[in-house]
C-alpha atoms as a PDB file:
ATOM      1  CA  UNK A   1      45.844  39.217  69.745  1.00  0.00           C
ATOM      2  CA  UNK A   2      47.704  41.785  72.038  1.00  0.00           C
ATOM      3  CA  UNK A   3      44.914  40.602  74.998  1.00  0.00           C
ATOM      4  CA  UNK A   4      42.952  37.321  76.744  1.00  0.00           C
ATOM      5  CA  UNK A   5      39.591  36.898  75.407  1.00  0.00           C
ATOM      6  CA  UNK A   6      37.693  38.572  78.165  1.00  0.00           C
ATOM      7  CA  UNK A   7      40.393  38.862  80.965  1.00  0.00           C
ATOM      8  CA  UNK A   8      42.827  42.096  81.847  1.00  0.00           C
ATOM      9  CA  UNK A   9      46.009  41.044  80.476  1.00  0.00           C
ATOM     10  CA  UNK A  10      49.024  39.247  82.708  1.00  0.00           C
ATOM     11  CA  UNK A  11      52.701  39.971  81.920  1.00  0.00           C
ATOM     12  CA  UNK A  12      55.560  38.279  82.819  1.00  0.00           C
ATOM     13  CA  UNK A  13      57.625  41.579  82.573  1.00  0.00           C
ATOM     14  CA  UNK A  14      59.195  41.004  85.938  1.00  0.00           C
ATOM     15  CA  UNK A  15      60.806  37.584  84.838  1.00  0.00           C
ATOM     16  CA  UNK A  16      61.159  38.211  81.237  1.00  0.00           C
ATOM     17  CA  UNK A  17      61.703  41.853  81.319  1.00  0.00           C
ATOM     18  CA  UNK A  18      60.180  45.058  80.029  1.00  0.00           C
ATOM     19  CA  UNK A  19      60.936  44.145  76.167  1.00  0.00           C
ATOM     20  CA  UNK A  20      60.094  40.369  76.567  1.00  0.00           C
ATOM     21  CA  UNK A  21      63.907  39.629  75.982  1.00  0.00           C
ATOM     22  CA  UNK A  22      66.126  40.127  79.492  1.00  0.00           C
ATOM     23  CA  UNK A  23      66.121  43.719  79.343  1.00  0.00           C
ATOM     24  CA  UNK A  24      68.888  42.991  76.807  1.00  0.00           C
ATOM     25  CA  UNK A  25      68.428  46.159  74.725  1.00  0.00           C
ATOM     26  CA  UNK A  26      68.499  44.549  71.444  1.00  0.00           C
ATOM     27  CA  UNK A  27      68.298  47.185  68.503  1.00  0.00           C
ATOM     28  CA  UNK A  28      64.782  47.816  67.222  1.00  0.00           C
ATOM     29  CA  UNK A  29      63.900  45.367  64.238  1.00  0.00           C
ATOM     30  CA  UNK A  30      64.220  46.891  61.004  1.00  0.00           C
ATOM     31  CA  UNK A  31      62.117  44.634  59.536  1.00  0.00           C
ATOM     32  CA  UNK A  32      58.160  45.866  58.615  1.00  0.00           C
ATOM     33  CA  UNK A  33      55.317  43.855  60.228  1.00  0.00           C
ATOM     34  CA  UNK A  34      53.596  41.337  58.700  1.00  0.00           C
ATOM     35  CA  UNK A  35      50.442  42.404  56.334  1.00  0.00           C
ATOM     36  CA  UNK A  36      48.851  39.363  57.388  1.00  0.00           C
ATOM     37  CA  UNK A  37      47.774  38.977  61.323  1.00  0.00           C
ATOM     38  CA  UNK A  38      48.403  35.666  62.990  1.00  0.00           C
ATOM     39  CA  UNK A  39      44.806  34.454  62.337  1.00  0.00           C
ATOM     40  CA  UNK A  40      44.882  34.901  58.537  1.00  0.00           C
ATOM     41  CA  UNK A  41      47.983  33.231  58.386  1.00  0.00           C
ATOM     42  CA  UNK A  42      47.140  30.142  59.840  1.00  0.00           C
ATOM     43  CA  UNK A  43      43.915  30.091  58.099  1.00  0.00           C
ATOM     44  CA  UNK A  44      45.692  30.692  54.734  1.00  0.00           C
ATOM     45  CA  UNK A  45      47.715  27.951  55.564  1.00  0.00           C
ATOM     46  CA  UNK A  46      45.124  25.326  56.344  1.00  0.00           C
ATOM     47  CA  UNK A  47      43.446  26.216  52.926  1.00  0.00           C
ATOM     48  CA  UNK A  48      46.917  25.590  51.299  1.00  0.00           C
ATOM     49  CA  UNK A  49      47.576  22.109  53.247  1.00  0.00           C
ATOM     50  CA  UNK A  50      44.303  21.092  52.076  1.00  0.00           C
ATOM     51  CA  UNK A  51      44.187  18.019  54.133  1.00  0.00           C
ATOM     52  CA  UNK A  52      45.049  17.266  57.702  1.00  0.00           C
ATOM     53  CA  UNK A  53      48.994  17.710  57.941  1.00  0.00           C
ATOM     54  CA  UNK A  54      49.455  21.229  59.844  1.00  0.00           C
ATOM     55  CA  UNK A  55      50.990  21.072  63.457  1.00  0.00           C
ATOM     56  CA  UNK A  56      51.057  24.045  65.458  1.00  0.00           C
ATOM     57  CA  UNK A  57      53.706  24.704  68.491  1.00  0.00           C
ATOM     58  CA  UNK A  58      52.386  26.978  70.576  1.00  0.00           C
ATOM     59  CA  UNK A  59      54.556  28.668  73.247  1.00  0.00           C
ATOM     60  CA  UNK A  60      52.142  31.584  75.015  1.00  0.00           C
ATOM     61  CA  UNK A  61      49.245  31.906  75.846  1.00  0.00           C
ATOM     62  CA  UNK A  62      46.430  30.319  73.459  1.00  0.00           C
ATOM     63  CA  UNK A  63      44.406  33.330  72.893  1.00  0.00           C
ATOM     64  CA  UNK A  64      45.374  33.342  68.844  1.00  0.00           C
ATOM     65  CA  UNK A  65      44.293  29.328  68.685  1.00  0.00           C
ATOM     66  CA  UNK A  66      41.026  29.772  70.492  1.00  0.00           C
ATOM     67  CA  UNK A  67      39.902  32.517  68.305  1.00  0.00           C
ATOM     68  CA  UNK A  68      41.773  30.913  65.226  1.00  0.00           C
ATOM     69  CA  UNK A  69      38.894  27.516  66.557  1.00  0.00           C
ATOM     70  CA  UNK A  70      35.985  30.063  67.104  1.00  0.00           C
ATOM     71  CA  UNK A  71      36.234  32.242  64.053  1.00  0.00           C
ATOM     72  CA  UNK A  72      37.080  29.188  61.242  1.00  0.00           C
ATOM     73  CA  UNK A  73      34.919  26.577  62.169  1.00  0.00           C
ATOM     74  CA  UNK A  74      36.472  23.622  59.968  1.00  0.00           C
ATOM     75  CA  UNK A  75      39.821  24.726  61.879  1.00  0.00           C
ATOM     76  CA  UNK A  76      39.919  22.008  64.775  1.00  0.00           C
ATOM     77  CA  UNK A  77      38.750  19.206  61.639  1.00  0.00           C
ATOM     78  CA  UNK A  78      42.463  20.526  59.365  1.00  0.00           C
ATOM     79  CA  UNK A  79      44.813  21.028  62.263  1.00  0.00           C
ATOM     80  CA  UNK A  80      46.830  17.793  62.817  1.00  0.00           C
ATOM     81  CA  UNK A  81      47.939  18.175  66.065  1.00  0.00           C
ATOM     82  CA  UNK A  82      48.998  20.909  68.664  1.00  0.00           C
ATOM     83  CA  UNK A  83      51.833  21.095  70.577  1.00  0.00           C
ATOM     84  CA  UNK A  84      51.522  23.603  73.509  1.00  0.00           C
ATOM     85  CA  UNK A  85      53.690  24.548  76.626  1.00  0.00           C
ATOM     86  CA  UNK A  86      51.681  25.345  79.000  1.00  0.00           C
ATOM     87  CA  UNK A  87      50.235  23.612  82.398  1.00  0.00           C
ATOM     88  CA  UNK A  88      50.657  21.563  84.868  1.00  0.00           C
ATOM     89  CA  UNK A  89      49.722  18.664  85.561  1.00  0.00           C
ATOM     90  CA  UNK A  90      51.071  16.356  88.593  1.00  0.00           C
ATOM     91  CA  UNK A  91      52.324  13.882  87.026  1.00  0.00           C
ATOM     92  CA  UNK A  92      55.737  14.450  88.304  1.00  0.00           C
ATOM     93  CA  UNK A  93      56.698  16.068  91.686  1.00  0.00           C
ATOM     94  CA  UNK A  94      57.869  19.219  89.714  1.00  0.00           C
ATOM     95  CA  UNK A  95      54.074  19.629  88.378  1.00  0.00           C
ATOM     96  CA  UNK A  96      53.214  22.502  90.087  1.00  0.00           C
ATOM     97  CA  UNK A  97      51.814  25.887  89.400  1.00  0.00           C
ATOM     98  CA  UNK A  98      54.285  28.983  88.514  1.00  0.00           C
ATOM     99  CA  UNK A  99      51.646  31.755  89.039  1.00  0.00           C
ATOM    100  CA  UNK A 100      49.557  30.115  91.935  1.00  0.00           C
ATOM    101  CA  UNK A 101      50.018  27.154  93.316  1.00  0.00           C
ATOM    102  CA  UNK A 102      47.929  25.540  90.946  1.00  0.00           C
ATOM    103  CA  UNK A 103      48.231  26.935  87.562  1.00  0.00           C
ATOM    104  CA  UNK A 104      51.410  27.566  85.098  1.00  0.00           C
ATOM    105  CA  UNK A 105      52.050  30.607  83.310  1.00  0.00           C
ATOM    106  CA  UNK A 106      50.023  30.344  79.659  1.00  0.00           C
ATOM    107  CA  UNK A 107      47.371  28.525  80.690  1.00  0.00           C
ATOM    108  CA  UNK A 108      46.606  31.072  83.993  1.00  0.00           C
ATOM    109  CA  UNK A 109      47.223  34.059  81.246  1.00  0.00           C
ATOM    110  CA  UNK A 110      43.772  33.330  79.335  1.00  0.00           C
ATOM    111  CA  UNK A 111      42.669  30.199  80.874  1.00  0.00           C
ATOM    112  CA  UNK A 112      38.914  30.737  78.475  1.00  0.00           C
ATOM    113  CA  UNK A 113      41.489  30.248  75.408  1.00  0.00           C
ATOM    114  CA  UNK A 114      42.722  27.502  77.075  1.00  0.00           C
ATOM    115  CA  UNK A 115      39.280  25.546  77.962  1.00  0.00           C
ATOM    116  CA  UNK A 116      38.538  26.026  74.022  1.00  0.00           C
ATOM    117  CA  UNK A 117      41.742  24.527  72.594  1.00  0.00           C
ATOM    118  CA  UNK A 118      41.568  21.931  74.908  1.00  0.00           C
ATOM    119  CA  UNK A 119      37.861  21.091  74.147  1.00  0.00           C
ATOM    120  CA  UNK A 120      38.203  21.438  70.525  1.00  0.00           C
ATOM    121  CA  UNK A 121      38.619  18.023  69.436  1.00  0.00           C
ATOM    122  CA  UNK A 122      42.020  18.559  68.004  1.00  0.00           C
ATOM    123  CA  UNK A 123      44.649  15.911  69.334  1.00  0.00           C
ATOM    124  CA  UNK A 124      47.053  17.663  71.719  1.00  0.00           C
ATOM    125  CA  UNK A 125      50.266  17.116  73.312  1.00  0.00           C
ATOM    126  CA  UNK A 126      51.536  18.791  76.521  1.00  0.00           C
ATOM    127  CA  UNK A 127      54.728  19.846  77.992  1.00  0.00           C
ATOM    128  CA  UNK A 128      54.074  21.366  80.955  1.00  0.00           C
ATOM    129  CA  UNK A 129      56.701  22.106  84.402  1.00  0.00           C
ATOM    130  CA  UNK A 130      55.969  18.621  84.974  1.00  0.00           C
ATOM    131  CA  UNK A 131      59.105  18.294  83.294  1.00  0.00           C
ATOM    132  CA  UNK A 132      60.457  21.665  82.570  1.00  0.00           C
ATOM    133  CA  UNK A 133      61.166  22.581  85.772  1.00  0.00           C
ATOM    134  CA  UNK A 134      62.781  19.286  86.643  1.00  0.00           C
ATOM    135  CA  UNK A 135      66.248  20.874  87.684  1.00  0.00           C
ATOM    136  CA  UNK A 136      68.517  18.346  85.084  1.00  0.00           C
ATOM    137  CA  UNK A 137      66.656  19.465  82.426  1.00  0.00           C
ATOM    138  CA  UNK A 138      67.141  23.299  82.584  1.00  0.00           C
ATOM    139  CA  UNK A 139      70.586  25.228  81.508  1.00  0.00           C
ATOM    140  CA  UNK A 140      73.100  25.643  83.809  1.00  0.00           C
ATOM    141  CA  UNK A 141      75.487  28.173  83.877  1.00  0.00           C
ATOM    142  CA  UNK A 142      78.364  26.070  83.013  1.00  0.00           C
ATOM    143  CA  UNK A 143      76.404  25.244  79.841  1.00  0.00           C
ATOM    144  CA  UNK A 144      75.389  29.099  79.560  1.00  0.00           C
ATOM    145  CA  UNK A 145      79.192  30.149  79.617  1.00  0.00           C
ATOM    146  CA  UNK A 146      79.780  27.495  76.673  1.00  0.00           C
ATOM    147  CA  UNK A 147      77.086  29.292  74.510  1.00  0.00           C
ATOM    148  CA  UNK A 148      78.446  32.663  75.287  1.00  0.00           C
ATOM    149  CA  UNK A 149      81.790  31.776  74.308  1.00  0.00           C
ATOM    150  CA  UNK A 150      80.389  30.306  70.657  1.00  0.00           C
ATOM    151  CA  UNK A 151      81.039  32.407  67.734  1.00  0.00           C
ATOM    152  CA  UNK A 152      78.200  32.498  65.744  1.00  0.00           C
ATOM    153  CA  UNK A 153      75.172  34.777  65.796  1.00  0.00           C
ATOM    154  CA  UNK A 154      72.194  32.423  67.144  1.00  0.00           C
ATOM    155  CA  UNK A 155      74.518  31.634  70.644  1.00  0.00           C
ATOM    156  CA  UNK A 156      75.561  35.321  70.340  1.00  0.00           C
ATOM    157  CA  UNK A 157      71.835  36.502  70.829  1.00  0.00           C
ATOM    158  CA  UNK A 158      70.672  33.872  73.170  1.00  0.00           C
ATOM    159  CA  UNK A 159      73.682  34.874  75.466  1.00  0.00           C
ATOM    160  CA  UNK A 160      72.299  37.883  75.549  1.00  0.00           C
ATOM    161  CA  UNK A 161      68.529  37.558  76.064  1.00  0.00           C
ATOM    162  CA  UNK A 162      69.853  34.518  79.336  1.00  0.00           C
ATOM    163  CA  UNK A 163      72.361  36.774  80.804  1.00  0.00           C
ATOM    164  CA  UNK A 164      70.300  38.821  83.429  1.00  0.00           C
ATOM    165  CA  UNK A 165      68.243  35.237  84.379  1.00  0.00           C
ATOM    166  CA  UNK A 166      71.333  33.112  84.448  1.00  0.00           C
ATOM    167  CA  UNK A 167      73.012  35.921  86.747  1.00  0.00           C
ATOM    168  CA  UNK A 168      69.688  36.106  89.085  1.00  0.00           C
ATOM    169  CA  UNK A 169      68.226  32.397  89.550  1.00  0.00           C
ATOM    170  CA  UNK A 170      71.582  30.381  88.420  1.00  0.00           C
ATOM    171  CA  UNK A 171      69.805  28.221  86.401  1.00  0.00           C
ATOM    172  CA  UNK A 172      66.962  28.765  83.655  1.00  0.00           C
ATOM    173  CA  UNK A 173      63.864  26.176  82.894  1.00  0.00           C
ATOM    174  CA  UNK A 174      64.101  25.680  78.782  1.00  0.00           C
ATOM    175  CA  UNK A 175      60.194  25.778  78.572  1.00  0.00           C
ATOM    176  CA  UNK A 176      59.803  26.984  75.238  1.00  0.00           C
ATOM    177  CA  UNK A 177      62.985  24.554  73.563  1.00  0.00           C
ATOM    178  CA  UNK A 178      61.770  21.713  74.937  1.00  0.00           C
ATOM    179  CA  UNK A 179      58.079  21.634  73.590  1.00  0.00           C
ATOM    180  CA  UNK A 180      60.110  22.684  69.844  1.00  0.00           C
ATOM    181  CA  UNK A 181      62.324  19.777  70.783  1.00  0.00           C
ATOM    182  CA  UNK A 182      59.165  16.778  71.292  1.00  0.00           C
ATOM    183  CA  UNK A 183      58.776  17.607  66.913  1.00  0.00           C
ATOM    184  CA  UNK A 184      62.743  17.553  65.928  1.00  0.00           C
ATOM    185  CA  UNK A 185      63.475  14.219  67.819  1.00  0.00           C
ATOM    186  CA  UNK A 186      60.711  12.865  69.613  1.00  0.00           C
ATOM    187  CA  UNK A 187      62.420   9.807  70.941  1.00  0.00           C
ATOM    188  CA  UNK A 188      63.796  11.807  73.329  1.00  0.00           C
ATOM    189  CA  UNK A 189      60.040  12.150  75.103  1.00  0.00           C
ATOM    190  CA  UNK A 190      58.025   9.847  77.261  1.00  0.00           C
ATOM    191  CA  UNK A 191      53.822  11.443  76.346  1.00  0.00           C
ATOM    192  CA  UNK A 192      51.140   9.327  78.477  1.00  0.00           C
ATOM    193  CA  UNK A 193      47.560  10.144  77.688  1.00  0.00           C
ATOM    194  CA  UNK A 194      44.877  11.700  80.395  1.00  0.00           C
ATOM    195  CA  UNK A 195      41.861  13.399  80.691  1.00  0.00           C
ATOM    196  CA  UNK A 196      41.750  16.738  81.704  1.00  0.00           C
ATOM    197  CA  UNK A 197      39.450  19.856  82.474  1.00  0.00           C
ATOM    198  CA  UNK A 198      40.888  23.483  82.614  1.00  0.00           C
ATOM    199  CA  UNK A 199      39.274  25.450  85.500  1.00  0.00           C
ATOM    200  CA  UNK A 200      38.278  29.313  84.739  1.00  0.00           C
ATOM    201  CA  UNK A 201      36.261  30.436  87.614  1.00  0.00           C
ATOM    202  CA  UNK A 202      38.391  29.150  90.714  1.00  0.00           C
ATOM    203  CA  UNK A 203      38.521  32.105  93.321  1.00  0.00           C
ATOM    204  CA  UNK A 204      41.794  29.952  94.178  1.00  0.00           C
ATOM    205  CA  UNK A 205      42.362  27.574  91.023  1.00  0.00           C
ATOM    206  CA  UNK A 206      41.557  29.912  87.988  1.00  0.00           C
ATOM    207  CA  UNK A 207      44.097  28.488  85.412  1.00  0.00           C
ATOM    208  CA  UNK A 208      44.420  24.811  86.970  1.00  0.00           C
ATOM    209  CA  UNK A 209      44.966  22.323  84.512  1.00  0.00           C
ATOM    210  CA  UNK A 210      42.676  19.473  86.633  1.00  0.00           C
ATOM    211  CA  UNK A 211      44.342  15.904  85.709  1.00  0.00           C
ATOM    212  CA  UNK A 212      42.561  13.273  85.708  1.00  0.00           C
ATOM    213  CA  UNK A 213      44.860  10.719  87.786  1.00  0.00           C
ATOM    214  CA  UNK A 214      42.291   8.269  89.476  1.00  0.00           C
ATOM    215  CA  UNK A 215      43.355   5.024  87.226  1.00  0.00           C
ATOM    216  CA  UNK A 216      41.166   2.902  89.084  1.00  0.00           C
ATOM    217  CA  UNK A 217      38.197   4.286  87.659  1.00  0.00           C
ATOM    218  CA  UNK A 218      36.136   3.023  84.509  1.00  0.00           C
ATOM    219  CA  UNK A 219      36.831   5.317  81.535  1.00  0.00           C
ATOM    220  CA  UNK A 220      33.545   6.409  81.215  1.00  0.00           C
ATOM    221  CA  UNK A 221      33.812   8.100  84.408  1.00  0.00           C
ATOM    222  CA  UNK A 222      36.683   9.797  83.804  1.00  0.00           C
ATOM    223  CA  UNK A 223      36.028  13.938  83.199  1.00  0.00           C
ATOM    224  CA  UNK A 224      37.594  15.748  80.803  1.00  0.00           C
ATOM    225  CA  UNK A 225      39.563  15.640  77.375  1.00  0.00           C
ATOM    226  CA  UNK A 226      41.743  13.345  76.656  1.00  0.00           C
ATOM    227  CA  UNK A 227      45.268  15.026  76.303  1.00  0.00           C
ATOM    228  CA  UNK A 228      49.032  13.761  75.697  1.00  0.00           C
ATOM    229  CA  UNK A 229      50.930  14.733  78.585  1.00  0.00           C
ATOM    230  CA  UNK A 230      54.727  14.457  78.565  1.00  0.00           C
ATOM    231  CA  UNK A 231      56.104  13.061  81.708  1.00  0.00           C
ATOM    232  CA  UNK A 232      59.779  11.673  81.335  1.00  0.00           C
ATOM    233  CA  UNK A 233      62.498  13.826  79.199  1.00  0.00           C
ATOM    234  CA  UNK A 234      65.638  11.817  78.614  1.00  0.00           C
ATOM    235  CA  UNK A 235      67.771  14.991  79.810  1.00  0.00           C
ATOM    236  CA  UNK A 236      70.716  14.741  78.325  1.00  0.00           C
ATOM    237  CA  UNK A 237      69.612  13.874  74.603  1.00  0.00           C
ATOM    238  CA  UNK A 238      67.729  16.989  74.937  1.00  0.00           C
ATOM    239  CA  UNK A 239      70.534  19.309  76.338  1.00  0.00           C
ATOM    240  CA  UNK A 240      73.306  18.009  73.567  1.00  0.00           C
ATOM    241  CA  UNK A 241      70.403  18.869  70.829  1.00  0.00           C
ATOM    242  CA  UNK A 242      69.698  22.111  71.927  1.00  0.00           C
ATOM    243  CA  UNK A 243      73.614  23.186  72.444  1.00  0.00           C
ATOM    244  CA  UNK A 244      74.488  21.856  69.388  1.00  0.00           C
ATOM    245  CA  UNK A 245      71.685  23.978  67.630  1.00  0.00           C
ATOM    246  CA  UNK A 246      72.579  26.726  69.439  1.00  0.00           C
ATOM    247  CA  UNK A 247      76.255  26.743  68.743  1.00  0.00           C
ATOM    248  CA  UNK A 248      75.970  25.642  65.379  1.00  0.00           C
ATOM    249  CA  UNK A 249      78.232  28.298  63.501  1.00  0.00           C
END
């Protein structure tokens, strides 16, 4: 779905550039689209699991799971887990917003997709700036200038799509590896579970991913859904696995 459920769309053309890849002016694919949309396709695939052993990463906006939830019913009862990068959630002191001050990219894109995932009953896990913007855990350019000088073809095109970012900021936050990274070798990850509510109508907060932090309360007075929020990385484990998939020849 190229838009929010009910929103104008948001683009993060100014960070990610105009073709969604550094301005790196790849060659147009050659490859034909898909016959199948996104919806279909997980849909198909839920029918082929045929019991409860799907996880979805999802690393955007979660436009294409809310309506995946609202048009399938039995979706949220076949979908073992999902995985999504998004939010923020104060539970480190890098758990702030990247939009406002209050809410992180996906969630603030189509924060109504957001309230249904999160409310659908299916057993989530977070990784939000809580711990992607913790500076030791992004790519430096030291690190940057080993993957451009790798030979093969996956360090050759992520050179390219970092270049313009790594030039500008001097660093880059690995939001999207590191939520990939909690399935290949989740020892690296500290998860601790909270309740939380997503806020949509905010004049101020719209996109606020509202953490439930008051421990000292019973949990039957705790508000929202209960969600597994990562909160400690172990930052090198996580570098030397994504460099070493990255250079891999």
């Amino acid at each position: 779905m190229a838009n929010p459920l009910v929103r104008d769309a948001v683009r993060a053309t100014s960070f990610h550039g105009k073709d969604g890849l550094g301005d790196s002016n790849l060659p147009i694919s050659k490859i034909h689209p898909a016959e199948k949309n996104a919806l279909d396709t997980i849909s198909d695939e839920l029918s082929i699991s045929k019991r409860r052993d799907l996880t979805i990463i999802c690393t955007g906006p979660l436009t294409n799971i809310a309506a995946l939830l609202t048009s399938f019913p039995d979706a949220n009862k076949m979908i073992k887990e999902l995985v999504i990068m998004g939010g923020t959630y104060g539970v480190t002191e890098y758990g702030v917003g990247n939009v406002t001050p209050v809410a992180e990219f996906n969630i603030y894109a189509d924060p109504e997709a957001a309230k249904i995932v999160f409310e659908s009953g299916v057993p989530l896990e977070a990784v939000g700036l809580d711990v992607t913007m913790i500076p030791k855990n992004q790519l430096t350019p030291r690190e940057y200038a080993g993957i451009k000088k790798s030979k093969g073809r996956v360090a050759a095109f992520a050179a390219k799509i970092l270049n313009k970012n790594i030039r500008k900021h001097r660093i880059f936050a690995l939001h999207d590896p590191m939520t990939v990274a909690t399935k290949v070798k989740p020892s690296l990850f500290e998860f601790a579970s909270y309740k939380l509510q997503v806020e949509t109508r905010g004049e101020n907060t719209a996109g606020m991913t509202v953490t439930e932090r008051r421990r000292w309360l019973p949990a039957s007075e705790m508000r929202g859904e209960k969600v597994m929020i990562c909160k400690n990385v172990d930052s090198r484990g996580f570098k030397q696995l994504l460099l070493d998939r990255l250079t891999r020849t």
